[in-house]
N, C-alpha and C. Protein backbone atom coordinates (compact mmCIF):
# COMPACT_ATOMS: atom_id res chain seq x y z
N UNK A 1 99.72 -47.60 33.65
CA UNK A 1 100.38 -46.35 33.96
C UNK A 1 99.54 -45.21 33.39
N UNK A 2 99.31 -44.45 34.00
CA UNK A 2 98.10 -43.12 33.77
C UNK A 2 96.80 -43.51 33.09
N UNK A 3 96.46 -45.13 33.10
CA UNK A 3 95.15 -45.27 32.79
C UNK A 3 95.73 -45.36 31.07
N UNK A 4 96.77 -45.90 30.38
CA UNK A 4 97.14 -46.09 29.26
C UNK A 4 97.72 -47.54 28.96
N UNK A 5 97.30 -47.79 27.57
CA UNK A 5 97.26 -49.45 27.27
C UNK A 5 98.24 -48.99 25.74
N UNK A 6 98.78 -50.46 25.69
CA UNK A 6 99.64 -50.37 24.51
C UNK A 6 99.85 -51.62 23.94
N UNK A 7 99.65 -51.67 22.89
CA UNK A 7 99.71 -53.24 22.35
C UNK A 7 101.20 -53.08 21.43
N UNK A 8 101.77 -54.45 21.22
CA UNK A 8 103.28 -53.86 20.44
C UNK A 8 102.86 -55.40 19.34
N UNK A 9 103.47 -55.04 18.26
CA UNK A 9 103.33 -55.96 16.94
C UNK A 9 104.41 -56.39 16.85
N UNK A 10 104.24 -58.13 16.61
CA UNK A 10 105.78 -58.74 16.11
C UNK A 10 106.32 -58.44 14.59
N UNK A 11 107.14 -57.82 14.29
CA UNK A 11 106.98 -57.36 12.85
C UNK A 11 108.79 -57.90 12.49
N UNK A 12 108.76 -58.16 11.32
CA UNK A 12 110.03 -58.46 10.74
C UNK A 12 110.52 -58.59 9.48
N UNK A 13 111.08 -57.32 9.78
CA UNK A 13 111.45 -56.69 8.59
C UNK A 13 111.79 -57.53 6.93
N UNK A 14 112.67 -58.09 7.75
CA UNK A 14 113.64 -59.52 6.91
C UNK A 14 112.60 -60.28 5.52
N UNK A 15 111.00 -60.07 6.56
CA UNK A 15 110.25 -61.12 5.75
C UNK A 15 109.24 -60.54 5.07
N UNK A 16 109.00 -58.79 5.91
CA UNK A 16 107.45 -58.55 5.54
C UNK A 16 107.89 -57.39 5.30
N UNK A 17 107.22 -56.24 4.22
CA UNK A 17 107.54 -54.92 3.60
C UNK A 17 107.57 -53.86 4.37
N UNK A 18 108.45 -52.84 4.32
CA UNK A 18 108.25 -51.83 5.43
C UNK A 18 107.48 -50.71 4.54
N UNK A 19 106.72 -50.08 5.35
CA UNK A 19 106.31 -49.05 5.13
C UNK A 19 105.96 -47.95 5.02
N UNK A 20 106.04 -46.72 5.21
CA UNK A 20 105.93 -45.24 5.68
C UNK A 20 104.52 -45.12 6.69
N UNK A 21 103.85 -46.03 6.19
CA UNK A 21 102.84 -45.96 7.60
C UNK A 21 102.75 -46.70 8.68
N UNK A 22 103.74 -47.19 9.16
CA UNK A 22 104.10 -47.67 9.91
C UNK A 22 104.75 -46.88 10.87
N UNK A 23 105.62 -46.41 10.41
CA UNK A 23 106.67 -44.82 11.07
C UNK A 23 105.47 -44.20 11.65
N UNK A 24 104.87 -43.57 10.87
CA UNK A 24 104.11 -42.34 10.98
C UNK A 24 102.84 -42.89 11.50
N UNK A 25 102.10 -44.12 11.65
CA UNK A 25 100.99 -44.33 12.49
C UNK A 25 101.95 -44.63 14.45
N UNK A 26 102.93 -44.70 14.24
CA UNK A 26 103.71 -44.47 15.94
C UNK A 26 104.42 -43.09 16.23
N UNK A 27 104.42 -42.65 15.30
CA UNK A 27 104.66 -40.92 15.84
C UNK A 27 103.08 -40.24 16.11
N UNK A 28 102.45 -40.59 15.44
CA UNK A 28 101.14 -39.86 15.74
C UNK A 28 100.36 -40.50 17.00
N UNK A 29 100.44 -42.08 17.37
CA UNK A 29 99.95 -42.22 18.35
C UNK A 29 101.16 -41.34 19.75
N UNK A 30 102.34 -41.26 19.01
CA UNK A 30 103.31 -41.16 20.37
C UNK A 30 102.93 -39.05 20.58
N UNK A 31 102.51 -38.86 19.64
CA UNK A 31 102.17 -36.94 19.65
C UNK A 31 101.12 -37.27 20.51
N UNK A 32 99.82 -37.63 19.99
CA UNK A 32 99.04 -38.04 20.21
C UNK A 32 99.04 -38.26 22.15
N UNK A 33 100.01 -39.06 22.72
CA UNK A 33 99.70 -39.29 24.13
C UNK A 33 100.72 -37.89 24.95
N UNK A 34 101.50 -38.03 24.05
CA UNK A 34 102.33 -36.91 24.36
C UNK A 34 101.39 -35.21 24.70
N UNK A 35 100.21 -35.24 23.99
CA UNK A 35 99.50 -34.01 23.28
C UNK A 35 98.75 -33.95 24.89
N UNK A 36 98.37 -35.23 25.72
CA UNK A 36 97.26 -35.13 26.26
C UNK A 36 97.99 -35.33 27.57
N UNK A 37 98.80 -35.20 27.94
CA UNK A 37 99.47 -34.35 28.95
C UNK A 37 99.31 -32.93 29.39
């Protein structure tokens, strides 16, 4: 779709640490595609 690729991570919470860069490395890719519109 518009020449855009997206990979998604199995992640779980339950087992593995959450982190603030996690949040904030998917808002910046999501500004980021959002920006180049």
């Amino acid at each position: 779709m518009a020449d855009h690729s997206v990979s998604c991570l199995q992640y779980d919470v339950s087992t593995q640490p959450v982190s603030i860069h996690l949040p904030l490395s998917r808002f910046l890719a999501g500004l980021h595609l959002h920006l180049e519109k």
